[in-house]
N, C-alpha and C. Protein backbone atom coordinates (compact mmCIF):
# COMPACT_ATOMS: atom_id res chain seq x y z
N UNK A 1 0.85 -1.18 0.00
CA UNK A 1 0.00 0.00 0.00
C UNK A 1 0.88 1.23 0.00
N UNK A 2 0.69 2.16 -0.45
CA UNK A 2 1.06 3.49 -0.44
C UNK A 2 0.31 4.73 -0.86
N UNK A 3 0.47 5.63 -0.04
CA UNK A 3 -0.08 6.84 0.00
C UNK A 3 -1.70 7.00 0.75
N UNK A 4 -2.12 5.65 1.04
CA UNK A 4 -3.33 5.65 1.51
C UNK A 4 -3.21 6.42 3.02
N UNK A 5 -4.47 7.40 2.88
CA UNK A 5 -4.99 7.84 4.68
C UNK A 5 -6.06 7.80 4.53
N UNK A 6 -6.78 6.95 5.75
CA UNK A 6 -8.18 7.46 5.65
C UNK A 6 -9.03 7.39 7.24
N UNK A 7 -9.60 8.07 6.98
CA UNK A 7 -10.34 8.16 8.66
C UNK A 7 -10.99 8.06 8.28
N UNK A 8 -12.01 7.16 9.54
CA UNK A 8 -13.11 6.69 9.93
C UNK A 8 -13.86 6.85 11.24
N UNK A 9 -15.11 7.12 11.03
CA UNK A 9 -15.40 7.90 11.79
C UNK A 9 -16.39 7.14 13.55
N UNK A 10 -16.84 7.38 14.34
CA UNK A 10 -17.16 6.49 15.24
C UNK A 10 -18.83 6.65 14.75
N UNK A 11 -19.23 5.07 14.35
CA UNK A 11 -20.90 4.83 14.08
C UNK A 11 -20.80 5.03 12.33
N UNK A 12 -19.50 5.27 11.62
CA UNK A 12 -19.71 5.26 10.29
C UNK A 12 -19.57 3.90 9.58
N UNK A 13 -20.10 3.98 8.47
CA UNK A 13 -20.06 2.64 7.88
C UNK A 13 -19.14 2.85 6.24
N UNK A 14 -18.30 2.48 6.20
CA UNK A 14 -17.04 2.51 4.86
C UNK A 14 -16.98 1.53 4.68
N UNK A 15 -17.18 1.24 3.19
CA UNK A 15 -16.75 0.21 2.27
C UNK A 15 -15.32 0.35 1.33
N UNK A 16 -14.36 -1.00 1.60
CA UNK A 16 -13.34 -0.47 0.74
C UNK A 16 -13.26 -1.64 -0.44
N UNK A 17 -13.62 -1.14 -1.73
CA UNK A 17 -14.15 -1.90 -2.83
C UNK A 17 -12.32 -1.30 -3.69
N UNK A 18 -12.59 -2.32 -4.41
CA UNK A 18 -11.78 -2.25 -5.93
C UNK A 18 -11.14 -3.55 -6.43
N UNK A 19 -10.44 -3.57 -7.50
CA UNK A 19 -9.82 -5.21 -7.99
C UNK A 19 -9.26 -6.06 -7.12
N UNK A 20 -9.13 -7.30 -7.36
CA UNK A 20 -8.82 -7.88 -6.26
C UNK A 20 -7.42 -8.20 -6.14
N UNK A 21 -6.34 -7.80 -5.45
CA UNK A 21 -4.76 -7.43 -5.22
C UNK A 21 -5.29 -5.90 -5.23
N UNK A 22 -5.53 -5.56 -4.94
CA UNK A 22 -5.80 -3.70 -4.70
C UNK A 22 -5.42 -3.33 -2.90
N UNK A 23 -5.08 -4.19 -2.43
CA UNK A 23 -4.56 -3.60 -0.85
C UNK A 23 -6.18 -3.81 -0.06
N UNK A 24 -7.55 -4.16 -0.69
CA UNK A 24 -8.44 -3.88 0.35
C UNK A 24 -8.18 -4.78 1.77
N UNK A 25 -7.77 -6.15 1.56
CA UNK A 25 -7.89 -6.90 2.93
C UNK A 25 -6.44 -7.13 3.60
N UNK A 26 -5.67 -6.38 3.06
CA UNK A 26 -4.23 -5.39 3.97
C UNK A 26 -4.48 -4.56 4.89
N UNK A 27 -5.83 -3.43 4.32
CA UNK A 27 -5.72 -2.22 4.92
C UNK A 27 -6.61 -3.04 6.30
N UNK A 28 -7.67 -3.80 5.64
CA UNK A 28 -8.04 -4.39 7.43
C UNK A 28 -7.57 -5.20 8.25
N UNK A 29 -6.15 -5.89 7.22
CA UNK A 29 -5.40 -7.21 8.17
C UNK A 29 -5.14 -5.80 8.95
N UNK A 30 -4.29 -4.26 8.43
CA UNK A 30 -3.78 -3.40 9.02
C UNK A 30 -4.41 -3.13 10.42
N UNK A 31 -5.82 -2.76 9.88
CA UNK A 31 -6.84 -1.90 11.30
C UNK A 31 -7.43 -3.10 12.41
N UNK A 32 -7.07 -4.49 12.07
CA UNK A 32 -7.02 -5.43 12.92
C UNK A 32 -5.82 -5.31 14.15
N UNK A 33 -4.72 -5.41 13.54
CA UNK A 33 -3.53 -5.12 14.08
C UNK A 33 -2.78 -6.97 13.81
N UNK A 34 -2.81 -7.28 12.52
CA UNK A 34 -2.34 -8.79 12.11
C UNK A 34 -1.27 -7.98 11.21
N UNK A 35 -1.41 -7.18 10.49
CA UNK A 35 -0.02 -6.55 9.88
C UNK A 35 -0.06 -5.46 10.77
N UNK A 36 1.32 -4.62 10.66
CA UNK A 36 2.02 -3.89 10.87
C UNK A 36 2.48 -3.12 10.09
N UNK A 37 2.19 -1.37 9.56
CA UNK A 37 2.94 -0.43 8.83
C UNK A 37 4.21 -0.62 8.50
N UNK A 38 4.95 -0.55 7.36
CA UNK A 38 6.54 -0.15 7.36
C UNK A 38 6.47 1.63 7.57
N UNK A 39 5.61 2.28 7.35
CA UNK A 39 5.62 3.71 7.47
C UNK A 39 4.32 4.07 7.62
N UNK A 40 4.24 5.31 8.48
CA UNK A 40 2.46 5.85 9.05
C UNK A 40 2.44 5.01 10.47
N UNK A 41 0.83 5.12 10.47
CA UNK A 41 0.42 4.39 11.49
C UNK A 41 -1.02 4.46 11.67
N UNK A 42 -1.28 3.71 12.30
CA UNK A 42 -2.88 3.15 12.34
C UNK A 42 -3.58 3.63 13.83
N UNK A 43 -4.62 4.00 13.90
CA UNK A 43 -5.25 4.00 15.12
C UNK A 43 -6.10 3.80 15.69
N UNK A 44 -6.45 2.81 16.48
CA UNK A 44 -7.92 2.52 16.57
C UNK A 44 -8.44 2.68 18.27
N UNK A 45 -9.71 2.60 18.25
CA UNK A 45 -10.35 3.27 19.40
C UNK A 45 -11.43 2.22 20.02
N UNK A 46 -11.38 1.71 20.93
CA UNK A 46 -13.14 0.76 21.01
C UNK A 46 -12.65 -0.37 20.85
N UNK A 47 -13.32 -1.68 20.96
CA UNK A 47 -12.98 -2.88 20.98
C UNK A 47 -13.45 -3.51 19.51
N UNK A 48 -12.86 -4.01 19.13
CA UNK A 48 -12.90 -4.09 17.87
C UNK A 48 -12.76 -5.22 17.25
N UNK A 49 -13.86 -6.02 16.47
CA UNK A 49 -14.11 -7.14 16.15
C UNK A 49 -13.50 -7.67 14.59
N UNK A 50 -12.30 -7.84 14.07
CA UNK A 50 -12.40 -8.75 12.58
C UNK A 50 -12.87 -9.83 12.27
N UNK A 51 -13.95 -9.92 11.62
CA UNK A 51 -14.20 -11.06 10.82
C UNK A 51 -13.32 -11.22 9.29
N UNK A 52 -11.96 -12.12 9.41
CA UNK A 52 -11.24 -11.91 8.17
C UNK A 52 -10.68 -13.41 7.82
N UNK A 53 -10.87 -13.63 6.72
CA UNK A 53 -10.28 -15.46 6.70
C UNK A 53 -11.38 -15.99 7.69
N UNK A 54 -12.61 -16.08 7.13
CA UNK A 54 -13.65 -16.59 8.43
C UNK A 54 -13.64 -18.02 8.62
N UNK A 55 -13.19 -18.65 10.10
CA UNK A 55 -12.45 -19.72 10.01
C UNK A 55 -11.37 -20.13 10.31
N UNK A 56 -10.66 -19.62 10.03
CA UNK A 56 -9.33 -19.81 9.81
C UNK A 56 -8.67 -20.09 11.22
N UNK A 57 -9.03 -19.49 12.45
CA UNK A 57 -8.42 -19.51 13.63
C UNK A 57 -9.43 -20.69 14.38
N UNK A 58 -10.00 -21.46 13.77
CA UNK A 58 -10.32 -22.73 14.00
C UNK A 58 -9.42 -23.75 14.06
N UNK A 59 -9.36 -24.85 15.23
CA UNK A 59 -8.54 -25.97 15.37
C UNK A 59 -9.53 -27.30 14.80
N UNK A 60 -9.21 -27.33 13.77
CA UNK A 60 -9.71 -28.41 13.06
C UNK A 60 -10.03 -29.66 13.80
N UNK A 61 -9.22 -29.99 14.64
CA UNK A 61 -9.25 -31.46 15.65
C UNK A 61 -10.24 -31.04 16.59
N UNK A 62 -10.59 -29.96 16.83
CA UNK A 62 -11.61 -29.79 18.15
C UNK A 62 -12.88 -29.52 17.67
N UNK A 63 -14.14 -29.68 18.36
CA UNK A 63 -15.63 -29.81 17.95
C UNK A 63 -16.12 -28.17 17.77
N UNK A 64 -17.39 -28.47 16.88
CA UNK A 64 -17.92 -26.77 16.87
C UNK A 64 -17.79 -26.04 18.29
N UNK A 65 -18.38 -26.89 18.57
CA UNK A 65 -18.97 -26.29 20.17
C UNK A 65 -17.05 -25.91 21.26
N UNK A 66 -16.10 -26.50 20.89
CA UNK A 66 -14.70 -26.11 22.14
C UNK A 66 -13.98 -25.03 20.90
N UNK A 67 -14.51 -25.18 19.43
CA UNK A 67 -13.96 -24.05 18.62
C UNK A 67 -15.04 -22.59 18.94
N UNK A 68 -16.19 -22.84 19.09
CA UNK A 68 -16.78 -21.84 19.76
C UNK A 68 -16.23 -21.03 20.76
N UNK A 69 -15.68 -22.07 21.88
CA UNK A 69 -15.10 -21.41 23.47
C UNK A 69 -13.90 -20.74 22.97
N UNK A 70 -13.24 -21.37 22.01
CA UNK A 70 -12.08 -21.17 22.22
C UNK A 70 -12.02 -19.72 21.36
N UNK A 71 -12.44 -19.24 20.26
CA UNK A 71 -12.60 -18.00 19.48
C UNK A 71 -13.14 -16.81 19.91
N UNK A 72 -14.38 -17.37 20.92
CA UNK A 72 -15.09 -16.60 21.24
C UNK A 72 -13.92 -15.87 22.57
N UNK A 73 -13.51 -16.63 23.49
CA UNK A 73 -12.43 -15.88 24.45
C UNK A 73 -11.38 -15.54 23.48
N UNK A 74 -10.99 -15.95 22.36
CA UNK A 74 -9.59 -14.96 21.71
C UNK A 74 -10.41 -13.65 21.29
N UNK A 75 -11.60 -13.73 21.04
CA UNK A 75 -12.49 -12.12 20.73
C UNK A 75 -12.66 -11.45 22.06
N UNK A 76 -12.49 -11.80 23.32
CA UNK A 76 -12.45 -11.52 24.57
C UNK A 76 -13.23 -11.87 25.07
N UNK A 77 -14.72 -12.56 24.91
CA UNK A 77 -15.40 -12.79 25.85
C UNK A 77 -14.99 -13.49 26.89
N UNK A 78 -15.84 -13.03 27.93
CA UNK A 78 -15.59 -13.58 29.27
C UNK A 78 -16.19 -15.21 29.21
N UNK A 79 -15.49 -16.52 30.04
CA UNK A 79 -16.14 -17.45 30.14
C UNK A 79 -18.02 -17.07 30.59
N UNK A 80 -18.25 -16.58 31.40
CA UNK A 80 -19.37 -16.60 31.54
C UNK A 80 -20.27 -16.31 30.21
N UNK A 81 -19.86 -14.75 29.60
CA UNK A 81 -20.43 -14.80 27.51
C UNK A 81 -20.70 -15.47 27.38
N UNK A 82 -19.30 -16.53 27.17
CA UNK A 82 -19.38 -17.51 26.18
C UNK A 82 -20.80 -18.28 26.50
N UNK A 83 -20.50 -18.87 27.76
CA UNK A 83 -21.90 -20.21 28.02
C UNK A 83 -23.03 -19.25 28.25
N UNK A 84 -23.29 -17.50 28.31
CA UNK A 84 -25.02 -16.72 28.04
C UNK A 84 -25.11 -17.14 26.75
N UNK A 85 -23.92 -17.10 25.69
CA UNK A 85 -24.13 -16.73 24.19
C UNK A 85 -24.14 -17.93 23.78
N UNK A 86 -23.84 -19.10 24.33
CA UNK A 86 -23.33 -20.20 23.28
C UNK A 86 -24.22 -20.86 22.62
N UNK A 87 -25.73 -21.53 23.34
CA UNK A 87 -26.64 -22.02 22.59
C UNK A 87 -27.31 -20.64 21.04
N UNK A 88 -26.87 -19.30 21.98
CA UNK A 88 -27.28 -18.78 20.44
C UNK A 88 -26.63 -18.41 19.45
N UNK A 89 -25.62 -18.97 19.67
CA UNK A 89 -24.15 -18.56 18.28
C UNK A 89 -24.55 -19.82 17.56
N UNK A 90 -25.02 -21.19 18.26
CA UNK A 90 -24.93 -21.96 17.47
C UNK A 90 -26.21 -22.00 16.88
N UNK A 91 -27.22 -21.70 17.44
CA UNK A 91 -28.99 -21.72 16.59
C UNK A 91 -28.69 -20.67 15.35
N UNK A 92 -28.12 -19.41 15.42
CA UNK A 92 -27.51 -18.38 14.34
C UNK A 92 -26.64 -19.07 13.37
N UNK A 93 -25.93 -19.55 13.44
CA UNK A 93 -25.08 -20.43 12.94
C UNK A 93 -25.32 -21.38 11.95
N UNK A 94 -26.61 -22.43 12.61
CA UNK A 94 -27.40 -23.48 11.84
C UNK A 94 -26.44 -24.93 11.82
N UNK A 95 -25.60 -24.66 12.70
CA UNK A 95 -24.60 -25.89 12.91
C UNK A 95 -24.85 -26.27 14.18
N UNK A 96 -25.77 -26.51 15.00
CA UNK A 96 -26.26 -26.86 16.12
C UNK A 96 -25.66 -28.45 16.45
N UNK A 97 -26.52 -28.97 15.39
CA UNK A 97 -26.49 -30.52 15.05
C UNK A 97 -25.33 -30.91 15.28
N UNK A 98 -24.35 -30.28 14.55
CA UNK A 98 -22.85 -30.89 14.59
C UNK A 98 -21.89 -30.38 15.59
N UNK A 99 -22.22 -29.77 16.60
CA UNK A 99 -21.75 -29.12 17.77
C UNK A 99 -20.47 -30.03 18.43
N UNK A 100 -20.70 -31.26 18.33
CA UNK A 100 -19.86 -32.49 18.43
C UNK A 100 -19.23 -32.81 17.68
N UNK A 101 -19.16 -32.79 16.34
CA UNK A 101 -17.61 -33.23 15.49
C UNK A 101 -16.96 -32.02 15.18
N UNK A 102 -15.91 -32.78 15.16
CA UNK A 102 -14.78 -31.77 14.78
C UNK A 102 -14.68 -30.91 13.66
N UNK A 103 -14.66 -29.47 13.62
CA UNK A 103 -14.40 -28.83 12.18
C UNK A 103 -14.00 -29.17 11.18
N UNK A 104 -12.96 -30.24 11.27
CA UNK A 104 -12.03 -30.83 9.94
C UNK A 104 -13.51 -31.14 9.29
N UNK A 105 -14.70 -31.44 9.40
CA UNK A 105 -15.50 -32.13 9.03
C UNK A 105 -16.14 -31.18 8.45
N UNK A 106 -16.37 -30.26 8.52
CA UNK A 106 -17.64 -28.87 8.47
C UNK A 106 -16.72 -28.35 7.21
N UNK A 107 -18.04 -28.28 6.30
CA UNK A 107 -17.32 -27.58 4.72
C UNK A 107 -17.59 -26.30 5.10
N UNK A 108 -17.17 -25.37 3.90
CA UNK A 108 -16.28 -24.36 4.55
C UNK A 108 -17.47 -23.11 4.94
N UNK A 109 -18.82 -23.27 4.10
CA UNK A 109 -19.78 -22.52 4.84
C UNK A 109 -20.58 -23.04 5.98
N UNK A 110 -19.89 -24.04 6.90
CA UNK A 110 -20.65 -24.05 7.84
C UNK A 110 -19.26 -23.26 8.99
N UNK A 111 -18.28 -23.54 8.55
CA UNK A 111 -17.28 -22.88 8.80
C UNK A 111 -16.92 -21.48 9.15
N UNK A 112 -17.50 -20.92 8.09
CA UNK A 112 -18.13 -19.01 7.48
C UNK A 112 -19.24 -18.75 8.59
N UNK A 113 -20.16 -19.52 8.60
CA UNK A 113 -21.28 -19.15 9.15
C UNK A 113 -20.85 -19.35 10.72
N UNK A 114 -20.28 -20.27 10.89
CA UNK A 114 -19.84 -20.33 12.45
C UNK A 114 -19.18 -19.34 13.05
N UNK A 115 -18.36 -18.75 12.24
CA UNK A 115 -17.30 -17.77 13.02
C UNK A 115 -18.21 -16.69 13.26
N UNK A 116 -18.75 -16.18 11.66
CA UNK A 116 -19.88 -14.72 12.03
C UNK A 116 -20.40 -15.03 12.98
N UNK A 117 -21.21 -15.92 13.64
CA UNK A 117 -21.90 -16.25 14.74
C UNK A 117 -21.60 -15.53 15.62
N UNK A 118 -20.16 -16.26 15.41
CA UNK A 118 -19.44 -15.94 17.18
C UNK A 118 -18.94 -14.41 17.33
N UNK A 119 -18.41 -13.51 16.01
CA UNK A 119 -18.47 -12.48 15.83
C UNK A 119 -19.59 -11.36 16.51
N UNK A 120 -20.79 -11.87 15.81
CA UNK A 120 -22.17 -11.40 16.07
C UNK A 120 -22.71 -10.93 17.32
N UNK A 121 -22.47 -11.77 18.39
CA UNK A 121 -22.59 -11.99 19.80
C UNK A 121 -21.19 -10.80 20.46
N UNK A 122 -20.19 -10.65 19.97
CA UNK A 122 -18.69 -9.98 20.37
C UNK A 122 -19.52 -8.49 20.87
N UNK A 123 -20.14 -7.95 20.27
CA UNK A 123 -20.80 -6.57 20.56
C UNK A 123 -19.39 -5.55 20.75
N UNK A 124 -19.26 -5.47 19.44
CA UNK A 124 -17.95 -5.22 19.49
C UNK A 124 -18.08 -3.23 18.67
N UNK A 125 -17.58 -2.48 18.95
CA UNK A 125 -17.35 -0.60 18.87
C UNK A 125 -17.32 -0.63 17.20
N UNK A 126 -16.19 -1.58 16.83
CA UNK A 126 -15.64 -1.63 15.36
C UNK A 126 -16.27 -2.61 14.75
N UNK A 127 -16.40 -3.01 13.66
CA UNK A 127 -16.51 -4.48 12.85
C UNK A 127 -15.96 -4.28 11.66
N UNK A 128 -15.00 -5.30 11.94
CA UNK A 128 -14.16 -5.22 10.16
C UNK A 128 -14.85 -6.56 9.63
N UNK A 129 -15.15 -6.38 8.65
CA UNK A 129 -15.68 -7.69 7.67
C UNK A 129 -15.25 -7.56 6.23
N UNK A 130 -14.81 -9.06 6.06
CA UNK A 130 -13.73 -9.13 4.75
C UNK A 130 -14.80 -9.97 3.98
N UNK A 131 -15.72 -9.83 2.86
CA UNK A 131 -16.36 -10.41 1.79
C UNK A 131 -17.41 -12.00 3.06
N UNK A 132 -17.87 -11.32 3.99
CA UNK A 132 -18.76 -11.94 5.10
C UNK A 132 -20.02 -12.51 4.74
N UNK A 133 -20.25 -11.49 3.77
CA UNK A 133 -21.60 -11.26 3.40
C UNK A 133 -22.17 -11.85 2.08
N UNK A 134 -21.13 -12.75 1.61
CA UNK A 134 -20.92 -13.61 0.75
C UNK A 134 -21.15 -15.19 0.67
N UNK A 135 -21.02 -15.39 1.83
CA UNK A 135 -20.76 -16.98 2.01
C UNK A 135 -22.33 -16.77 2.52
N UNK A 136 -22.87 -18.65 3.04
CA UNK A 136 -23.97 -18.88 3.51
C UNK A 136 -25.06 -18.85 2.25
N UNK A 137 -26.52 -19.82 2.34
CA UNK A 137 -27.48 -19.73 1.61
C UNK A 137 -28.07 -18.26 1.85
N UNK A 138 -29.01 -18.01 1.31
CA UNK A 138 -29.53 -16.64 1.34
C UNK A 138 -30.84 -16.24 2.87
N UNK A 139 -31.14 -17.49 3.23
CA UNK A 139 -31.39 -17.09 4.44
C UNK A 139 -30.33 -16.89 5.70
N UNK A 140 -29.21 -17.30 5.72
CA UNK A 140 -27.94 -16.78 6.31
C UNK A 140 -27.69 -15.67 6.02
N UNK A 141 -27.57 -15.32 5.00
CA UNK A 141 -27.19 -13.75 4.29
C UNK A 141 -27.83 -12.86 4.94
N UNK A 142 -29.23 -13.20 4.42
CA UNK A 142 -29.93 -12.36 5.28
C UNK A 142 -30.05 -11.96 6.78
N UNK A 143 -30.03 -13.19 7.71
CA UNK A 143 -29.58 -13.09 9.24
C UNK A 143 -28.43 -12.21 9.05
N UNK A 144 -27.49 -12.59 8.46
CA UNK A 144 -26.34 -11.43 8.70
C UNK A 144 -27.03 -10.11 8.41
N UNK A 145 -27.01 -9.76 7.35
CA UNK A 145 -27.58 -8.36 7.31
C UNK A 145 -28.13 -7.93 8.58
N UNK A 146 -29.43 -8.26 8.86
CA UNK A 146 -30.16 -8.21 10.23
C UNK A 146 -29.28 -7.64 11.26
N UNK A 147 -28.37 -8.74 11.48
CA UNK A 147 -27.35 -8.34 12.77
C UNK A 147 -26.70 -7.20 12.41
N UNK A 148 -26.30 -6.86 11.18
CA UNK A 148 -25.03 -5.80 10.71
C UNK A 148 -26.01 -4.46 10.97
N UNK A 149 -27.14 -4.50 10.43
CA UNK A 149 -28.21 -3.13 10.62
C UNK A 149 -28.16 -3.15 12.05
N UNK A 150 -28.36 -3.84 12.94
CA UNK A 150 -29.08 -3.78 14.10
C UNK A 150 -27.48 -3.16 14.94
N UNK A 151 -26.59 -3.75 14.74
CA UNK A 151 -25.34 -3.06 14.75
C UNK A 151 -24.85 -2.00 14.84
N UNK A 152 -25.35 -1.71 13.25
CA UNK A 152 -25.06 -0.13 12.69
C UNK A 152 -26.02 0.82 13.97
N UNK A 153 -27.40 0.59 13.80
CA UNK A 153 -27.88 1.43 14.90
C UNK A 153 -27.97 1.61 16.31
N UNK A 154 -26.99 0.60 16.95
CA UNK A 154 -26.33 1.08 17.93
C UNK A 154 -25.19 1.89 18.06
N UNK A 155 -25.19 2.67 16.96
CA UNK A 155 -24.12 3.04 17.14
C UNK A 155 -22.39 2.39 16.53
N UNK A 156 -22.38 1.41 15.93
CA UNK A 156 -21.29 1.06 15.70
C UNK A 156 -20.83 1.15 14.17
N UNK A 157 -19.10 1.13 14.40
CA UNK A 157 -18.53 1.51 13.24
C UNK A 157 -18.14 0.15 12.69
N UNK A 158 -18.30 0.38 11.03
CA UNK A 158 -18.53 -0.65 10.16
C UNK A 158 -17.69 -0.78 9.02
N UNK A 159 -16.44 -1.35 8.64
CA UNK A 159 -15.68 -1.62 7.97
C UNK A 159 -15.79 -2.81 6.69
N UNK A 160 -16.42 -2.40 5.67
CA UNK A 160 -16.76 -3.74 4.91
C UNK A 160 -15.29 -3.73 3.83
N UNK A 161 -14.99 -5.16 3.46
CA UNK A 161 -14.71 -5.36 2.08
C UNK A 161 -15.41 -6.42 1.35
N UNK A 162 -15.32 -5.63 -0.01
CA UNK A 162 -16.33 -6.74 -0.43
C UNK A 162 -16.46 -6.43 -2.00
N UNK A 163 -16.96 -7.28 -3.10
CA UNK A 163 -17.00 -7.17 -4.25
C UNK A 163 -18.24 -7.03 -4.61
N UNK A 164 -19.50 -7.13 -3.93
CA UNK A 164 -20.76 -6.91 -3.65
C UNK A 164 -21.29 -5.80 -3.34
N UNK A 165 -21.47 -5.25 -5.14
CA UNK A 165 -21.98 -4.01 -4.77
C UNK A 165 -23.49 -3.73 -4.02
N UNK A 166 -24.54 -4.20 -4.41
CA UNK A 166 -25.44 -4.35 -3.23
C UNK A 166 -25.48 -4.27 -2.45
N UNK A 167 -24.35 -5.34 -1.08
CA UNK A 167 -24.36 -4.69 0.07
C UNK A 167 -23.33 -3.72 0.35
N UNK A 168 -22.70 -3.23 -0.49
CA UNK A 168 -22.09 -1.98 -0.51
C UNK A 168 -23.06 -0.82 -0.48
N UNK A 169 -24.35 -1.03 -1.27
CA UNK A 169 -25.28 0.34 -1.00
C UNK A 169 -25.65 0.00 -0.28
N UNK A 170 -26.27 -1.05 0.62
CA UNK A 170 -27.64 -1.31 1.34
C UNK A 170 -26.53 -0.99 2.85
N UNK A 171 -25.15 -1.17 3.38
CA UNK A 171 -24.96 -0.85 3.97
C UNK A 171 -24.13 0.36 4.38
N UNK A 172 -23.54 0.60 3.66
CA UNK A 172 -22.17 1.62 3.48
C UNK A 172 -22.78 3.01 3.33
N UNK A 173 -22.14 4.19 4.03
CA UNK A 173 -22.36 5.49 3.72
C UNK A 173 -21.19 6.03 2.89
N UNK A 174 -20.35 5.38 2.40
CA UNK A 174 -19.11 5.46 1.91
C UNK A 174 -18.71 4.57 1.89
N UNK A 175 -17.68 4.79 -0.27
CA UNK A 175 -16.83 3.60 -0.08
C UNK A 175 -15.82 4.44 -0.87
N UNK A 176 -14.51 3.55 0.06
CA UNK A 176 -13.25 4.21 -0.87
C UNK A 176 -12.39 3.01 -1.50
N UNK A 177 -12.36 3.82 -2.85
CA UNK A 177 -12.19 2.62 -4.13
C UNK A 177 -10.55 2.61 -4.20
N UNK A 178 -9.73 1.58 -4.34
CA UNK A 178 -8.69 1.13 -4.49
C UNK A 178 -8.05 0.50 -5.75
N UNK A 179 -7.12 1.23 -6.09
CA UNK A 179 -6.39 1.10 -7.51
C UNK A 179 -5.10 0.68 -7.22
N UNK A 180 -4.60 -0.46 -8.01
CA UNK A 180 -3.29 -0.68 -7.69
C UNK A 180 -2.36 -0.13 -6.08
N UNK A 181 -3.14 -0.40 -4.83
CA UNK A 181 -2.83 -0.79 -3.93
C UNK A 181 -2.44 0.97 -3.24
N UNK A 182 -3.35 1.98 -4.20
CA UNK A 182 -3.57 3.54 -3.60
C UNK A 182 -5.13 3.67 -3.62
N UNK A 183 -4.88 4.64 -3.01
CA UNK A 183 -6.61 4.62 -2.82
C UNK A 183 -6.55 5.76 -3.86
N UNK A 184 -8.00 5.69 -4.51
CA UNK A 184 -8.69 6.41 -5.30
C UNK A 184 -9.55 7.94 -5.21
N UNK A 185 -10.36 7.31 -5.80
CA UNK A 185 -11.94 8.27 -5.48
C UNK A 185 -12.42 7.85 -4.10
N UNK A 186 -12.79 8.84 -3.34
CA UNK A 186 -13.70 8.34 -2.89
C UNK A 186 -15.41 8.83 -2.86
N UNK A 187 -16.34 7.88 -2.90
CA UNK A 187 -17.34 7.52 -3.49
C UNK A 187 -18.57 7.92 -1.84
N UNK A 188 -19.60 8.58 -1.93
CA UNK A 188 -20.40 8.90 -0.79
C UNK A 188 -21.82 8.99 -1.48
N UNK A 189 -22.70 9.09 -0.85
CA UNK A 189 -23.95 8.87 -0.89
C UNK A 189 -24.02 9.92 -2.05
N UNK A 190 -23.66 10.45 -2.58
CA UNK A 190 -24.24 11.41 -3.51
C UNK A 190 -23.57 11.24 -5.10
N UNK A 191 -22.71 9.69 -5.20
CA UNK A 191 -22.36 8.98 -5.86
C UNK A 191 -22.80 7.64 -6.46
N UNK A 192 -23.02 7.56 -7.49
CA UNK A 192 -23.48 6.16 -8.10
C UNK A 192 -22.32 5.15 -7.69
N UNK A 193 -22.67 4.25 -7.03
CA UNK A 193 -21.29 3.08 -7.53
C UNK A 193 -21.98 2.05 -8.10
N UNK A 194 -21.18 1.94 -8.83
CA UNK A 194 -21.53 0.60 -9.62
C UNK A 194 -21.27 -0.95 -9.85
C-alpha cells in the first residue's frame, strides 16, 4: 500500500471496494492489528471485532462447540459470555447438530457461518468484515444483514470489504475505491457506484 490515509469515523459505515490485489484486505489485516505499517500508522479506538479469513483460527481437531469457546475468548469474551451466548451462536449459525464433530468435518460454509456467529454476539465498537456477506445460503445472508443493521444502529462503526456491490449500497455510507494498492476516489452517498 502506499499513499493511503483514511479516517473513519465512530458509528460510520465505509466500504473499501476495488480489484482484487488492490490492498483492500491489507488495509483491514492493518486496522485489525495482524499486519504492521513499514511507514504511518494506524489507530484505533473501542474494541474491535475482525471477521477476516472466516475460520481460519479454527482448530480443526476440536468440535464446533470447544472451537466456539475457544474464538469466542480470543475475541475476549468472558467465560461466563461464552456459556449466556453459546446455545445462540450456534442456533444463528445453523450448525447446532454438529456441535460435536470436529471442524475438519464442516465444509467451509458451515465454517463461514460459524465464526460470524461468534463475531455477532462480540458486541464489538468496530466491525471489520472481509467479503462476510458472501458466504452462507440466502437465508444466512440475510440473518447477517439483520445483525449488521441492528449493529449499525447502535451506534457502531462498520468496515466492509467486499466485491458486492449491493451490500455496498444497502450498507455503506461510503466507499473508498482502491487502484493498484492507492486509494482512489472516494465515493459517498451522492455517488453512483456501480
Amino acid at each position: 500500500l502506499s499513499g493511503v490515509s483514511l479516517r473513519i469515523m465512530p458509528g460510520e459505515s465505509v466500504a473499501l471496494i476495488g480489484a482484487n490485489g488492490s490492498g483492500k484486505s491489507t488495509i483491514l489485516r492493518m486496522m485489525a492489528g495482524i499486519y504492521q505499517p513499514t511507514e504511518g500508522r494506524i489507530v484505533r479506538r473501542g474494541r474491535l471485532v475482525a471477521v477476516i479469513e472466516l475460520g481460519s483460527t479454527f482448530q480443526s481437531t476440536l468440535t464446533g462447540i470447544e472451537n466456539v469457546r475457544l474464538y469466542a475468548a480470543a475475541l475476549g469474551f468472558t467465560r461466563h459470555e461464552v456459556e449466556e451466548h453459546l446455545e445462540n451462536i450456534l442456533e444463528f449459525s445453523g450448525v447446532g447438530e454438529f456441535r460435536d464433530v470436529p471442524v475438519k468435518y464442516y465444509s467451509t460454509g458451515m465454517k463461514s457461518r460459524l465464526a460470524f456467529a461468534i463475531a455477532a454476539f462480540a458486541q464489538p465498537d468496530v466491525l471489520l468484515l472481509d467479503e462476510i456477506l458472501a458466504v452462507g445460503d440466502s437465508e444466512f445472508r440475510f440473518q447477517c444483514y439483520e445483525r449488521v443493521r441492528a449493529f449499525q444502529e447502535h451506534g457502531g462503526t462498520l468496515v466492509l470489504v467486499s466485491h458486492d456491490m449491493n451490500a455496498v449500497r444497502d450498507l455503506c455510507q461510503r466507499a473508498v475505491w482502491l487502484e493498484q494498492d492507492r486509494k482512489s476516489t472516494r465515493l459517498n452517498s451522492s455517488h453512483q457506484i456501480i
